[in-house]
Protein backbone atom coordinates (compact mmCIF):
# COMPACT_ATOMS: atom_id res chain seq x y z
CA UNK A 1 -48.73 2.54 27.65
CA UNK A 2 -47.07 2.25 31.02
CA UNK A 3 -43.49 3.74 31.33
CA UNK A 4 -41.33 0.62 31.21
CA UNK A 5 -42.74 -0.76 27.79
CA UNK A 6 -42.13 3.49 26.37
CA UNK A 7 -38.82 3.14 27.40
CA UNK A 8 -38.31 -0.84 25.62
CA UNK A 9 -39.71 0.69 22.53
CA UNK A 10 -37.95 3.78 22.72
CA UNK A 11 -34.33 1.29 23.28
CA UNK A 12 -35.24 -0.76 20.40
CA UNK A 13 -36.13 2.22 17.77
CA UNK A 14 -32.49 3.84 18.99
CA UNK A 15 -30.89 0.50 18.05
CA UNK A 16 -32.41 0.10 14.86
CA UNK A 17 -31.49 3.91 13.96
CA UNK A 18 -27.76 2.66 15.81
CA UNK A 19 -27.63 0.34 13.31
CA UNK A 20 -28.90 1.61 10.04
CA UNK A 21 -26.24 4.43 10.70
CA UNK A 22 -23.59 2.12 11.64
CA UNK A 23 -24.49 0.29 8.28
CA UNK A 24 -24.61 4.32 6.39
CA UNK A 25 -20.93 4.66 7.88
CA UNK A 26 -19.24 1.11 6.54
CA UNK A 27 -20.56 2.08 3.41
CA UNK A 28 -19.13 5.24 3.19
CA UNK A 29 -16.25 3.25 3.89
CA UNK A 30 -16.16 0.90 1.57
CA UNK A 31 -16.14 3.92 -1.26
CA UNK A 32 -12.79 4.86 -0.23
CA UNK A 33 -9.38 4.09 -1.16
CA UNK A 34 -7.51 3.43 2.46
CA UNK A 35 -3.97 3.53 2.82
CA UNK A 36 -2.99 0.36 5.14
CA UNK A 37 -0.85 0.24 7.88
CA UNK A 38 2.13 -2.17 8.34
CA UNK A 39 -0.13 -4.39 11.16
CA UNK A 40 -2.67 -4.20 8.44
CA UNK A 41 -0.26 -5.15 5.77
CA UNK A 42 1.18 -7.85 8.24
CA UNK A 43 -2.22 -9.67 7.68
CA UNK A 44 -1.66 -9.96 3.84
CA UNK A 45 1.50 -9.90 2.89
CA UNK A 46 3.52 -13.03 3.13
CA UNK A 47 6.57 -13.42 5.53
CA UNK A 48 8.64 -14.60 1.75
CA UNK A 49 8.30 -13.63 -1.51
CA UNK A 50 9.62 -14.95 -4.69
CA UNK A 51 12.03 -12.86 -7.13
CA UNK A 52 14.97 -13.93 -9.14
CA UNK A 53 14.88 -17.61 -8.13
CA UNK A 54 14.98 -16.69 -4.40
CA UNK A 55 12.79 -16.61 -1.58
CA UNK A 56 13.51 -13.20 0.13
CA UNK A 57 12.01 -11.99 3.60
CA UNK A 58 9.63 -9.56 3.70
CA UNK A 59 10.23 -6.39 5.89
CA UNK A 60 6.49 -5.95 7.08
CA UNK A 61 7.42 -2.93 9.74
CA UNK A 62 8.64 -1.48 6.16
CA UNK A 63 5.87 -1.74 3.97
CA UNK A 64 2.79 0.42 3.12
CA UNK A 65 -0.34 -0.21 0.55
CA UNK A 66 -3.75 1.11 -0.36
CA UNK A 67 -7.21 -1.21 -0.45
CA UNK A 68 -9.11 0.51 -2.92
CA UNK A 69 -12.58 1.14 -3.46
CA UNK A 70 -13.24 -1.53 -5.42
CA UNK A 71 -11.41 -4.09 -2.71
CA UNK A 72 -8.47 -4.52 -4.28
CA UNK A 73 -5.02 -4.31 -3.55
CA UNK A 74 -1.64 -2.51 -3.75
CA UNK A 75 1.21 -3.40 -1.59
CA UNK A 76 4.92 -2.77 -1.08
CA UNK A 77 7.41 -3.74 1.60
CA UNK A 78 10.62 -3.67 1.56
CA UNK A 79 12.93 -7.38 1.26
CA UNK A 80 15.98 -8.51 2.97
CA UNK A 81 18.19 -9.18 -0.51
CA UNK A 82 21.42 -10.42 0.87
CA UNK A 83 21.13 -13.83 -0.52
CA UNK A 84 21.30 -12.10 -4.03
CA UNK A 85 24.30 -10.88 -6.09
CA UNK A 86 25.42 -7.15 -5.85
CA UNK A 87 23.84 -5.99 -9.32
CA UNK A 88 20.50 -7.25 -8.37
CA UNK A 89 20.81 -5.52 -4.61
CA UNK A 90 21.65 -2.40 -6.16
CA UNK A 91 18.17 -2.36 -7.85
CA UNK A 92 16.11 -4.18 -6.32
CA UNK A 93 15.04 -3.32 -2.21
CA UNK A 94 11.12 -3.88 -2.43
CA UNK A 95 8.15 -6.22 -3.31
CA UNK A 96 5.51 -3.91 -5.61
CA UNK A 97 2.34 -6.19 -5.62
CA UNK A 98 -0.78 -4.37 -7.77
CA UNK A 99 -4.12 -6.33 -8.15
CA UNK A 100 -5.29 -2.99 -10.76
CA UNK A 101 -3.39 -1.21 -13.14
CA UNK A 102 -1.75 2.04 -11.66
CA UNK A 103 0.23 4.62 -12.66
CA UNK A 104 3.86 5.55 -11.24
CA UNK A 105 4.88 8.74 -12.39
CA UNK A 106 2.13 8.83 -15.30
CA UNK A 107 4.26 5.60 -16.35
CA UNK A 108 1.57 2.54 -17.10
CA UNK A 109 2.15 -0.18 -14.93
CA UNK A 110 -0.07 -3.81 -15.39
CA UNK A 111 -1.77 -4.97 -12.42
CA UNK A 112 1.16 -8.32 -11.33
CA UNK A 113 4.15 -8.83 -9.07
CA UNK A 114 7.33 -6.55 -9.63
CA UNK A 115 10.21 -5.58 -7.87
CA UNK A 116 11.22 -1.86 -7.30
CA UNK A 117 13.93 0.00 -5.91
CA UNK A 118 14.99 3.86 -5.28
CA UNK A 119 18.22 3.76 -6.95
CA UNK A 120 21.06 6.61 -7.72
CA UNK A 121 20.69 9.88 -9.52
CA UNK A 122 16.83 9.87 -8.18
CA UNK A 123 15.53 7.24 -9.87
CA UNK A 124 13.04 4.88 -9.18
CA UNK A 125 13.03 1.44 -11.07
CA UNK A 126 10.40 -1.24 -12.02
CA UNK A 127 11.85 -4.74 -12.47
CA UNK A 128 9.87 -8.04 -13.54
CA UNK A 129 10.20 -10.92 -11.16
CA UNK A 130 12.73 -12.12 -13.25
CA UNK A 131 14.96 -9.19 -12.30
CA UNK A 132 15.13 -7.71 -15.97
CA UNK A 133 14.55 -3.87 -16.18
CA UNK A 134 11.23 -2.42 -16.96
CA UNK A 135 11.01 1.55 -16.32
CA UNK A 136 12.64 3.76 -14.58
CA UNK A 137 10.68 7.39 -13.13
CA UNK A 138 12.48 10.55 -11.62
CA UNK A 139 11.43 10.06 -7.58
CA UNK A 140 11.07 13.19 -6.39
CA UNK A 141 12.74 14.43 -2.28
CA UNK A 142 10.31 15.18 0.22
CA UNK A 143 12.49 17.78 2.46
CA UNK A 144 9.33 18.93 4.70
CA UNK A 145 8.79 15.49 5.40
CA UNK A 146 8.73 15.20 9.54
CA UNK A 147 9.60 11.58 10.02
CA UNK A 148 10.76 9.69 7.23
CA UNK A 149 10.53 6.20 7.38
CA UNK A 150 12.26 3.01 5.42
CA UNK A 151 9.42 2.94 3.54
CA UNK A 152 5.57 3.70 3.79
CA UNK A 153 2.38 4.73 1.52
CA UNK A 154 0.49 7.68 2.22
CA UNK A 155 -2.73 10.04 0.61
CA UNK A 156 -2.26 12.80 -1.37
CA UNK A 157 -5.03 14.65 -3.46
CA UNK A 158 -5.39 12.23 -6.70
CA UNK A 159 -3.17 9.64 -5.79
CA UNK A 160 -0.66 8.18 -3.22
CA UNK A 161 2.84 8.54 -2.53
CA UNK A 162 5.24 5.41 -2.18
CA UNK A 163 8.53 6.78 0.40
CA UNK A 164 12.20 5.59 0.89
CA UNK A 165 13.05 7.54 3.68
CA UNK A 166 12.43 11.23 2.06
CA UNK A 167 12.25 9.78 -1.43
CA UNK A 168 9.16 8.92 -3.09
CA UNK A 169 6.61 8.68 -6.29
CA UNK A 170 3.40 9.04 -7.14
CA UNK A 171 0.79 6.64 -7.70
CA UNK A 172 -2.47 6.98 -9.20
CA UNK A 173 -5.42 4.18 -10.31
């Protein structure tokens, strides 16, 4: 076999093994939960969303979310509410969007569209799209926290935390 076939053969067996790894490392991906960015949220999550008979902007440099496993989804940003009244701004400063059920604080929470907010005395409420009162979970302060940020999603072992600034709760599938 002269050199210049060897070395064809030789390129096409290390693309073959290129790719069956490549295809070994997507799915090892695709078993993981990933917590998204805000550019990767900025592909999903609408500019508006609907709550309380309003279309409110979405703050997509203020969001965070997790694709699971499985491929689906949970998402937060925060919302521009000054179109609504005072009571409803005092409660409600995010979009909550789960495709699964989760839990927030060990508190069951049906996969569907809610609004949430970090409110007073460390609280952290669930609202219906309607605006009407669901839960409400002790949030817990992050003081070691580095940066804190409006809001964002990160990994923690057995869940993910959902921030407001150093404020935050845990979420588990």
């Amino acid at each position: 076999m002269g050199l210049s076939k060897w070395i064809g053969r030789f390129g096409l067996m290390v693309a073959v093994l290129g790719a069956a790894l490549g295809m070994t490392a997507v799915a090892q991906d695709a078993g993981k939960d990933t917590v998204l960015t805000p550019a990767e949220m900025a592909k999903i999550m609408p500019d508006r969303v609907w709550f309380k008979g309003l279309a409110a902007t979405t703050q997509l440099r203020n969001s965070g979310g997790v694709k699971f496993a499985d491929g689906m989804y949970l998402l937060a940003t925060l919302v521009d509410t000054s179109g609504y009244s005072s009571d409803v701004q005092q409660k409600y400063q995010a979009y909550f969007i789960t495709e699964v059920p989760v839990k927030v604080e060990g508190h069951a929470v049906a996969a569907g569209i809610y609004g949430i907010g970090f409110v007073g005395n460390n609280k952290f409420l669930v609202l219906d799209v309607g605006a009407h009162d669901l839960f409400s979970v002790d949030s817990k302060t992050d003081a070691e926290l580095k940066r804190p940020t409006p809001m964002k999603m990160t990994a923690v072992a057995g869940g993910f935390r959902l921030y407001a600034g150093r404020r935050y709760v845990t979420i588990t599938k």
